[in-house]
Protein backbone atom coordinates (compact mmCIF):
# COMPACT_ATOMS: atom_id res chain seq x y z
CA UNK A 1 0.00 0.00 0.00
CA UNK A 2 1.55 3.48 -1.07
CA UNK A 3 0.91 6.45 0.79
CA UNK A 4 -1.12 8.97 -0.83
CA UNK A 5 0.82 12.64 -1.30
CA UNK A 6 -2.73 14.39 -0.78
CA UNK A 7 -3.20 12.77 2.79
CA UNK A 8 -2.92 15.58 5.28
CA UNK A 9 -2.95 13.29 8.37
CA UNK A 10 -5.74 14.58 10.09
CA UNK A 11 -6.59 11.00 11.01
CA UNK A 12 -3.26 10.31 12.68
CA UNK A 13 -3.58 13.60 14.62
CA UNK A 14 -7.31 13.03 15.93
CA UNK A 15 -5.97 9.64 17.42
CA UNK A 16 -2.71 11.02 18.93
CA UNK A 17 -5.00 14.22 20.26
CA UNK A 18 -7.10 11.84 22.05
CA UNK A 19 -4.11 9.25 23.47
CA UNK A 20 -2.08 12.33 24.85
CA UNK A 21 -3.41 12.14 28.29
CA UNK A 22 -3.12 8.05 28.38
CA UNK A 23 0.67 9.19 26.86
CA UNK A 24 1.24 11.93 29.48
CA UNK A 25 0.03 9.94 32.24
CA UNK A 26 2.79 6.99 31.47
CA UNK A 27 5.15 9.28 30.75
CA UNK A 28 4.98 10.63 34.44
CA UNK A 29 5.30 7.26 35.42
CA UNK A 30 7.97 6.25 33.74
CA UNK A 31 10.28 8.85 34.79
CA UNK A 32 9.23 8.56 38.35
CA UNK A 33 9.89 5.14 38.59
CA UNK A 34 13.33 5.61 36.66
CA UNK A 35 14.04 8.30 39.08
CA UNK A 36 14.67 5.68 41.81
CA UNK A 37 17.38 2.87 41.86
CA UNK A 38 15.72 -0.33 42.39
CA UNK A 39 17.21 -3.12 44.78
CA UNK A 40 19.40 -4.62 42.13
CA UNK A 41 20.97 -1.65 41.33
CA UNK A 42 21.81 -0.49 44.60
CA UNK A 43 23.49 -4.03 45.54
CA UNK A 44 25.54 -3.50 42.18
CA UNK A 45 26.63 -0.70 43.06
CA UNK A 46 27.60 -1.47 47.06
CA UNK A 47 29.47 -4.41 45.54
CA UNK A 48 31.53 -2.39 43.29
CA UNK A 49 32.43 0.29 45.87
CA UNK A 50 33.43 -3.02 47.95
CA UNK A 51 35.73 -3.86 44.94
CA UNK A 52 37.05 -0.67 44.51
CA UNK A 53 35.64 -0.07 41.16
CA UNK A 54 34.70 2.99 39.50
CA UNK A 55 31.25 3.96 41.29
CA UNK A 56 30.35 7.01 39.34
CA UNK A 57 30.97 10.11 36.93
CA UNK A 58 32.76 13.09 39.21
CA UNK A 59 31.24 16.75 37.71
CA UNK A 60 34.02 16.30 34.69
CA UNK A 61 32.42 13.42 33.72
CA UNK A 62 36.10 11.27 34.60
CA UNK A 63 35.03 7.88 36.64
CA UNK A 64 35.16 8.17 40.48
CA UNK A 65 36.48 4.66 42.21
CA UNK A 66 35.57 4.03 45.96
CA UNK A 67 38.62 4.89 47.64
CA UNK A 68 38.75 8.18 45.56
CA UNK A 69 34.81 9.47 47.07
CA UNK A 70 35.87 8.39 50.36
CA UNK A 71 38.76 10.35 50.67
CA UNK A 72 36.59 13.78 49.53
């Protein structure tokens, strides 16, 4: 099926008008609950400071390792 040059679209709008609440409403969602680290993450992260690994991004965007934050 080809699409036709003439369409305007006016269909596809009138749907996405009427799904931008549902849209909105799981978009506020989403980022809250990616706002939060879940348990998983946070024991990754405990066991890589326990390692000595690089924990994090410093304000330079360089990695941070454990025995680097703790001395700051």
């Amino acid at each position: 099926m080809t699409k036709d040059p003439h369409d305007t679209g006016a269909e596809a709008r009138s749907v996405s008008e009427h799904s931008g609440g549902f849209e909105s409403a799981w978009l506020d969602s989403f980022a809250e609950a990616m706002s939060k680290p879940t348990a998983q993450e946070i024991a990754f992260f405990e066991r890589r400071r326990a390692l000595g690994l690089g924990v994090g991004l410093d304000e330079n965007g360089d990695l941070v390792y454990a025995r680097q934050s703790s001395r700051e």
